[in-house]
Protein backbone atom coordinates (compact mmCIF):
# COMPACT_ATOMS: atom_id res chain seq x y z
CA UNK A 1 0.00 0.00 0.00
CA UNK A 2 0.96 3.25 -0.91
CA UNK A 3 1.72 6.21 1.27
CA UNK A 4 0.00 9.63 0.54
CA UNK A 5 1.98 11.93 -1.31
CA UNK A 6 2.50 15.50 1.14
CA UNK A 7 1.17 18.55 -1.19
CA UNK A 8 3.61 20.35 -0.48
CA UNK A 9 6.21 17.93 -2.10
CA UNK A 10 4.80 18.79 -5.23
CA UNK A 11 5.58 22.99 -5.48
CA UNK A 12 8.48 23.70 -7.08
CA UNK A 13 11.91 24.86 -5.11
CA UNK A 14 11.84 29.11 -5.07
CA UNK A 15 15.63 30.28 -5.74
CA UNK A 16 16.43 33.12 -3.97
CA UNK A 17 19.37 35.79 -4.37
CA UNK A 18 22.89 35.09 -3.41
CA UNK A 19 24.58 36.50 -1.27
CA UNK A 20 27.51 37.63 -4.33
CA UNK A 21 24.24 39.15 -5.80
CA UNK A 22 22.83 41.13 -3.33
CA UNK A 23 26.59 42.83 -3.12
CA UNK A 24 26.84 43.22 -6.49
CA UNK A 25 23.37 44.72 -6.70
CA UNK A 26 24.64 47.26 -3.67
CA UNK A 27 27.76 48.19 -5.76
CA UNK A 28 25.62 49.27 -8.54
CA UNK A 29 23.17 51.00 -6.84
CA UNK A 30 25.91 53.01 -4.37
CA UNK A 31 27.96 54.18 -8.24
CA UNK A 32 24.68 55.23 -9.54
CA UNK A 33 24.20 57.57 -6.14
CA UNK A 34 27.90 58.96 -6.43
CA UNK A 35 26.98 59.48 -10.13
CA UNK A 36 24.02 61.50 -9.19
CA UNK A 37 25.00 63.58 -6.40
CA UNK A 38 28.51 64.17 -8.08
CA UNK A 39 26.26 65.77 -11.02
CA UNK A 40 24.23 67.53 -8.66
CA UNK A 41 26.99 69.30 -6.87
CA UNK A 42 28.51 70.39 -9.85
CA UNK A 43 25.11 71.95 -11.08
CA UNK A 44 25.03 73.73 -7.54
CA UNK A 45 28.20 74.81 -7.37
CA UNK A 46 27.91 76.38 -10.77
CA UNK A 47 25.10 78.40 -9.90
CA UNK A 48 26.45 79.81 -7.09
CA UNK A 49 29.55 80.73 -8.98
CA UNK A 50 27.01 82.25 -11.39
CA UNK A 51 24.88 84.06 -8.18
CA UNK A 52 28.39 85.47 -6.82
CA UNK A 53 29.20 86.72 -10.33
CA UNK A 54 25.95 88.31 -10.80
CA UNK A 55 25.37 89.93 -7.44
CA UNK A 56 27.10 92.99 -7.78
CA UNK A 57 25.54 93.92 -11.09
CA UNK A 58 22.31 92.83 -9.70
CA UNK A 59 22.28 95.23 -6.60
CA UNK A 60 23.35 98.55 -9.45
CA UNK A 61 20.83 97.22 -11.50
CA UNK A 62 18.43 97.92 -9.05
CA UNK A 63 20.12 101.65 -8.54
CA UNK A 64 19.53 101.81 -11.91
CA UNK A 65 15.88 100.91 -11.83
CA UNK A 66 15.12 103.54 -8.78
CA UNK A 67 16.66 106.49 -10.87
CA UNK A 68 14.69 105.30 -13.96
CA UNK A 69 11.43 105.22 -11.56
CA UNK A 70 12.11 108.37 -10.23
CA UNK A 71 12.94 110.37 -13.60
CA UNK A 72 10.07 108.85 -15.26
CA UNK A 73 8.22 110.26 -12.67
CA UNK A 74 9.96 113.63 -12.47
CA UNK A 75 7.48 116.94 -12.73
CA UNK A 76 8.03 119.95 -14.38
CA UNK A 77 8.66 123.36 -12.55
CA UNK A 78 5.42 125.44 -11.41
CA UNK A 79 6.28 129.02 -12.07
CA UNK A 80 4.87 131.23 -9.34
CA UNK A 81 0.96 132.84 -9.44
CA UNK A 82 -0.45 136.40 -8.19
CA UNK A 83 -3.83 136.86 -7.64
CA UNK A 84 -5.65 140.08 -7.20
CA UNK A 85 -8.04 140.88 -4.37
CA UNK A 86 -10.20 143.58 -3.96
CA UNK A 87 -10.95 145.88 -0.59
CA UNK A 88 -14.05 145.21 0.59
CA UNK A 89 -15.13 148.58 2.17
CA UNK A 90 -14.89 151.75 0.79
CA UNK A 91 -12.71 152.33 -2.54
CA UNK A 92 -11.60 149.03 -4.26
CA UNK A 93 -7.79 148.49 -3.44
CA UNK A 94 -6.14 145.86 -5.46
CA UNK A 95 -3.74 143.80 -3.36
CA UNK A 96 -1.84 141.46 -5.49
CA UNK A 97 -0.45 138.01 -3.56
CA UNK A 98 2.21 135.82 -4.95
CA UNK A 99 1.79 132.10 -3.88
CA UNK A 100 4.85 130.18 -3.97
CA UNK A 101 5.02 126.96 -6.18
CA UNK A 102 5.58 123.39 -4.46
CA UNK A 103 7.34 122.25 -7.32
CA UNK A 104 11.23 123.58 -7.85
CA UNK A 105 13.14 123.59 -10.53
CA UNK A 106 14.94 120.61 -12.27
CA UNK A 107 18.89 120.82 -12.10
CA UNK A 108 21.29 118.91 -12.94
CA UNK A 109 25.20 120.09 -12.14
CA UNK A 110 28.65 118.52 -14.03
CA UNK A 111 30.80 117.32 -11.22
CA UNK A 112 28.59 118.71 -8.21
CA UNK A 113 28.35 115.87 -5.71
CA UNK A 114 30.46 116.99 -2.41
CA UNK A 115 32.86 113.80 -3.37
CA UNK A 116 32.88 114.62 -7.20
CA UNK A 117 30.73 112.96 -9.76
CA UNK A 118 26.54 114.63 -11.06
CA UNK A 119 24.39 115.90 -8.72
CA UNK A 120 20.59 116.19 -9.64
CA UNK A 121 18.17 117.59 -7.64
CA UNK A 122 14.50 117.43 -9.23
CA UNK A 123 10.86 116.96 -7.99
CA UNK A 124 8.89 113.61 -8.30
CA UNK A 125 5.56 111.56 -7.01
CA UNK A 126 8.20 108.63 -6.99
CA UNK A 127 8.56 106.33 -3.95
CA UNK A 128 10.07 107.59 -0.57
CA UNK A 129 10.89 106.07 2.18
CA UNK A 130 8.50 106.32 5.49
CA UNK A 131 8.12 109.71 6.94
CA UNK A 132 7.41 110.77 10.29
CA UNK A 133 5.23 113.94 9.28
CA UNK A 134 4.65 115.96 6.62
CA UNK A 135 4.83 113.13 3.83
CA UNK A 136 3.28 114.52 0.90
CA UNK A 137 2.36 112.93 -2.94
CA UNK A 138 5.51 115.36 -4.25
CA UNK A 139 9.20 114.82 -2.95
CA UNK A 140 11.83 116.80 -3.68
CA UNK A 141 14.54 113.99 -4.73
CA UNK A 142 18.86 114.46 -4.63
CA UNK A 143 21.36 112.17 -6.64
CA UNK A 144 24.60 112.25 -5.83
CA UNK A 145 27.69 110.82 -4.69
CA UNK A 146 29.34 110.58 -0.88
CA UNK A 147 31.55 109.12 1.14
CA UNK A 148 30.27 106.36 3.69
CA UNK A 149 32.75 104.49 5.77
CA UNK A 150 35.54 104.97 3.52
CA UNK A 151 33.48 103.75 0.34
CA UNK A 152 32.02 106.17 -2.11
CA UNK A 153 28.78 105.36 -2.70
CA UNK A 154 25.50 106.66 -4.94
CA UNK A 155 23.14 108.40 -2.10
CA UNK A 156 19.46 108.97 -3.09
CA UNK A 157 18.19 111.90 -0.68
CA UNK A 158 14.74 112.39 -0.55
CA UNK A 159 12.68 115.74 1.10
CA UNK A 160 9.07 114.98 1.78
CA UNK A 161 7.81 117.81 3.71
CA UNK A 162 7.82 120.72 1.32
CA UNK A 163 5.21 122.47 2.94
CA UNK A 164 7.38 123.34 5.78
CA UNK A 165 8.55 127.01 6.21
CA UNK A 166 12.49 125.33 6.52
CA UNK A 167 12.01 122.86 3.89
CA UNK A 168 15.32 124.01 3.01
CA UNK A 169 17.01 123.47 5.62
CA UNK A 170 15.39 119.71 7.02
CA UNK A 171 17.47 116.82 7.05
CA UNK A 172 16.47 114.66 3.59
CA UNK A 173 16.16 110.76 4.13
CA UNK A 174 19.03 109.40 3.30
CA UNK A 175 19.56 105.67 1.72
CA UNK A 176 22.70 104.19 -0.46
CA UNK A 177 21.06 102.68 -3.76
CA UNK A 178 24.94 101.47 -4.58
CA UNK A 179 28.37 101.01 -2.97
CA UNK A 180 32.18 101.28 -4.11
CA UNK A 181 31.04 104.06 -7.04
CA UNK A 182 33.75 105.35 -9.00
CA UNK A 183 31.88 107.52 -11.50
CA UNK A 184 28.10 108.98 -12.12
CA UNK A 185 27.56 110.57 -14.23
CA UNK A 186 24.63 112.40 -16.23
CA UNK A 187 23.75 113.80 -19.84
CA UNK A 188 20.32 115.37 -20.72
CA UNK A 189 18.87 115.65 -24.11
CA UNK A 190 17.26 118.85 -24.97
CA UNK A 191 15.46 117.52 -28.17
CA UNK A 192 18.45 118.29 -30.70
CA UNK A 193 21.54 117.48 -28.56
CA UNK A 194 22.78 116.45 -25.61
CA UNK A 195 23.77 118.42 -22.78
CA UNK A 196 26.08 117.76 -19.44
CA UNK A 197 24.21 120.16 -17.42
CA UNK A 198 20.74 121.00 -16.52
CA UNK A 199 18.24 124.20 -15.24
CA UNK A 200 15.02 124.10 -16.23
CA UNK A 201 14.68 127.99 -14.98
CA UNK A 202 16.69 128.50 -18.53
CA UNK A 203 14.41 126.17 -20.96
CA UNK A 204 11.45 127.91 -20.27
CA UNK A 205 10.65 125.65 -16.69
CA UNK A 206 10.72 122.48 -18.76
CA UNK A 207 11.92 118.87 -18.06
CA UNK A 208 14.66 117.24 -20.61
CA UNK A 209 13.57 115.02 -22.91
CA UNK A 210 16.05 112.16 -21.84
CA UNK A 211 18.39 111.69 -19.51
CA UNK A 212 21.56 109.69 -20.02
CA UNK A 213 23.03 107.30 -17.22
CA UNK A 214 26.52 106.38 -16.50
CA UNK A 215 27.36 104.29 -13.69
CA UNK A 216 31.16 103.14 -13.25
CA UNK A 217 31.49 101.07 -10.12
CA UNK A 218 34.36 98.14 -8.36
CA UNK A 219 32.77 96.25 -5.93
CA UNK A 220 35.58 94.17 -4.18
CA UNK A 221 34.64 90.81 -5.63
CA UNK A 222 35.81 92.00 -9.27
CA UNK A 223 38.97 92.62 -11.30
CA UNK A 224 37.71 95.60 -13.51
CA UNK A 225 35.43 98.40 -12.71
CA UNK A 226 31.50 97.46 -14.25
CA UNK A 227 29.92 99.89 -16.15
CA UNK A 228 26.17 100.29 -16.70
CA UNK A 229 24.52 102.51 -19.41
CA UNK A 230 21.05 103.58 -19.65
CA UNK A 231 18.78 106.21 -21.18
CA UNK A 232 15.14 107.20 -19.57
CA UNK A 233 12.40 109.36 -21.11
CA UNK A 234 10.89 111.72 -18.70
CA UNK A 235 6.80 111.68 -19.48
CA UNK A 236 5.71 115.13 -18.23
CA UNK A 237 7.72 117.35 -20.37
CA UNK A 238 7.14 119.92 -22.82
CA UNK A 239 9.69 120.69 -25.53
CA UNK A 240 12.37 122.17 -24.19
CA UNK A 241 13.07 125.92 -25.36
CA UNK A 242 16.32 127.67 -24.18
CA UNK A 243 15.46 131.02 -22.98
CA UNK A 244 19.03 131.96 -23.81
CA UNK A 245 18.74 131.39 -27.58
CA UNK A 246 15.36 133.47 -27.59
């Protein structure tokens, strides 16, 4: 008589991995990591070789965008009013009252920053920084170069309080828009050439037409000096006419 057969004599033997396998499978999978990360940290490495590269013209880029926002936002001089007023009582007396404008003059000066390089001095609506009082839509805005802690930088000076009686004389806020300048300067285009100086008092109170940019600056990270170029049309301007040609 036979014996039973056990079921489970009759599934087939399952072959696992070797041990030689496993290692080998290991090896692979560790050279294909190295591969990957030794790819990555190139690609990392090279942008932040690019990012250091690129930072300094980055932050005078920026410089460059303020003075473009402000210019482009520059107003033209408001000449001075009178207005006549009669007595009330008796004979009529005419009393004539001059209001002064809020708006100054443009001007632009070759070489007169107190640590050399253009100086402008204009009115704009363009941004300001935070005010304590007296904050008004128009600023009276200052470009110009200084020295800070040994490093001559562009300085953007900003008076928003015109209504004061010693406008004149109140500290501006102050910020650096760029560091380790070694030129600015500024060209303005009068509609048939282009000028190194600026007063709007002599074209008939009105804004150039363009104004040229030249930035030359060495921050210490680079060999040579960078230099940035731009040009910005002012938008409230009318054409200019020289009141010493008339």
């Amino acid at each position: 008589m036979n014996a039973t057969a056990s079921p489970f004599s009759r599934r087939p033997r399952q072959r696992g991995f070797t041990l030689l396998e496993l290692l080998i499978a290991l090896t692979i999978s560790a050279i294909v990591a190295v591969s990957l990360f030794t790819s990555l940290h190139v690609v990392f490495k090279a942008r932040e070789n690019s990012m250091e590269i690129l930072a300094p013209v980055g932050g005078a880029e920026l410089a460059m965008d303020m003075i473009k926002g402000d210019l482009q936002a520059a107003l033209p001089e408001a000449p001075s009013t009178s207005t006549q007023q009669g007595g009330l009582q008796g004979g009529i007396q005419t009393l004539t009252t001059t209001e002064t404008p809020l708006i100054g003059p443009f001007e632009g000066t070759q070489g007169g920053g107190p640590s050399g390089g253009d100086a402008l001095y204009f009115y704009s609506t363009g941004y300001a920084p935070p005010h304590q009082s007296g904050a008004g839509e128009v600023k009276q805005v200052a470009l110009l170069m200084e020295q800070k802690n040994n490093t001559m930088c562009l300085v953007r000076q900003v008076w928003s309080n015109l209504l004061s009686q010693q406008a004149q004389t109140l500290t501006p806020d102050e910020e650096v828009i760029c560091r380790y300048v070694q030129n600015f300067a500024l060209q303005y285009y009068d509609g048939t050439q282009w000028v190194t100086s600026w007063d709007s008092t002599q074209y008939n109170n009105s804004l150039p037409v363009a104004v040229m940019i030249d930035l030359d600056y060495k921050p210490p990270s680079v060999k040579d000096p960078i230099h940035l170029h731009r040009v910005v049309a002012l938008s409230c301007l009318t054409p200019p006419t020289s009141t010493a040609a008339q």
